[in-house]
Protein backbone atom coordinates (compact mmCIF):
# COMPACT_ATOMS: atom_id res chain seq x y z
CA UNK A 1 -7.57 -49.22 4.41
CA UNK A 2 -4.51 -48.37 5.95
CA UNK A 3 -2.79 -47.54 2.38
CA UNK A 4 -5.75 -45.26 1.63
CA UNK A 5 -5.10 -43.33 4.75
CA UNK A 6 -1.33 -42.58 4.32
CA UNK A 7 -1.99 -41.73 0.56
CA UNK A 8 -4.68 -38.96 2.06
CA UNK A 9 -2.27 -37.85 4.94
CA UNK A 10 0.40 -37.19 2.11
CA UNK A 11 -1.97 -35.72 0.19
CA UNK A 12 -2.49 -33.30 3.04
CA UNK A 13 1.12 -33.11 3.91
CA UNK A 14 1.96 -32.02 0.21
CA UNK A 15 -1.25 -29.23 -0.51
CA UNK A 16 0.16 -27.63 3.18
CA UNK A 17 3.38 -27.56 1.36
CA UNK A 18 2.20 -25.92 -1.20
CA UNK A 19 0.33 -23.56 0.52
CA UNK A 20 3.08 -22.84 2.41
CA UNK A 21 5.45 -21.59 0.08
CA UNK A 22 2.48 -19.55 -1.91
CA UNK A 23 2.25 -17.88 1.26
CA UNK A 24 6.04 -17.02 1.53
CA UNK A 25 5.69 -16.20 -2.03
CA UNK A 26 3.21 -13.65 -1.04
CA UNK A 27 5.14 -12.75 2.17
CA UNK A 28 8.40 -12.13 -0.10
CA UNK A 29 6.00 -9.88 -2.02
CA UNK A 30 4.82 -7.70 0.85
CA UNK A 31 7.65 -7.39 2.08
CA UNK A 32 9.56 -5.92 -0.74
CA UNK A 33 5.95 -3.57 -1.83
CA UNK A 34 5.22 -2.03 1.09
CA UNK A 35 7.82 -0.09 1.96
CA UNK A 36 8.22 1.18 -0.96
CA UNK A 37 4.29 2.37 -1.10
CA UNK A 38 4.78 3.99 2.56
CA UNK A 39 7.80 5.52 2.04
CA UNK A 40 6.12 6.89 -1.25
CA UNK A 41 2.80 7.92 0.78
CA UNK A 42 4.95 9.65 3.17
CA UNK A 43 6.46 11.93 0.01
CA UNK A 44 3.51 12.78 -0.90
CA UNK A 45 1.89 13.58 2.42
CA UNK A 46 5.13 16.04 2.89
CA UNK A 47 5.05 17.47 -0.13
CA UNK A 48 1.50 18.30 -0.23
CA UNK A 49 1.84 20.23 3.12
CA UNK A 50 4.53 22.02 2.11
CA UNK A 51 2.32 23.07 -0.95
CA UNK A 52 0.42 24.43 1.92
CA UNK A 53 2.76 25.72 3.83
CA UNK A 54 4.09 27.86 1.53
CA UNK A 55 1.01 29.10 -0.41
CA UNK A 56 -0.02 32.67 -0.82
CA UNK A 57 -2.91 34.61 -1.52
CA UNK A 58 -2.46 34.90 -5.10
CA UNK A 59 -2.16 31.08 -5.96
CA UNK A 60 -4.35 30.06 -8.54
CA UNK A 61 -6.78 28.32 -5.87
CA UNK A 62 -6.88 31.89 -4.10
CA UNK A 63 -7.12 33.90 -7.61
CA UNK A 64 -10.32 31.68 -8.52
CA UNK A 65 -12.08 32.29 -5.24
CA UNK A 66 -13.47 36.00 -6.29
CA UNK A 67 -14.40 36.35 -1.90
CA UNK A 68 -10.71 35.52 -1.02
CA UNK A 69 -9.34 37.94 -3.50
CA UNK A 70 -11.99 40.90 -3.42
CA UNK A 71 -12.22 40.61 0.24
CA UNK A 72 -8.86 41.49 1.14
């Protein structure tokens, strides 16, 4: 009995082992995608309000919209 129970106790000691370093694995991973993918989101984000910032009437959005253009 007792040789059954430290086989399953090592079995358990070994899978949280492994579990452990597929979670750093996974942590590593985050870590080094993230940033990247905010600091990309955050590019986009400014450059798409300065697209709005700086638009005028006559960009093609405005030029398609017959109210916007006949209207002024």
């Amino acid at each position: 009995m007792d040789t059954d129970l430290i086989r399953v106790l090592e079995k358990i000691a070994n899978t949280l082992e492994e579990n452990n370093e597929v979670l750093n694995r996974i942590a590593n991973h985050y870590d080094g995608v993230v940033p990247v993918m905010t600091r990309n989101a955050n590019r986009v984000e400014k450059a798409q309000e300065e697209l709005e910032d700086n638009r005028s009437p006559l960009d093609w959005g405005e030029y398609l919209n017959p109210k916007k253009v006949f209207n002024s």
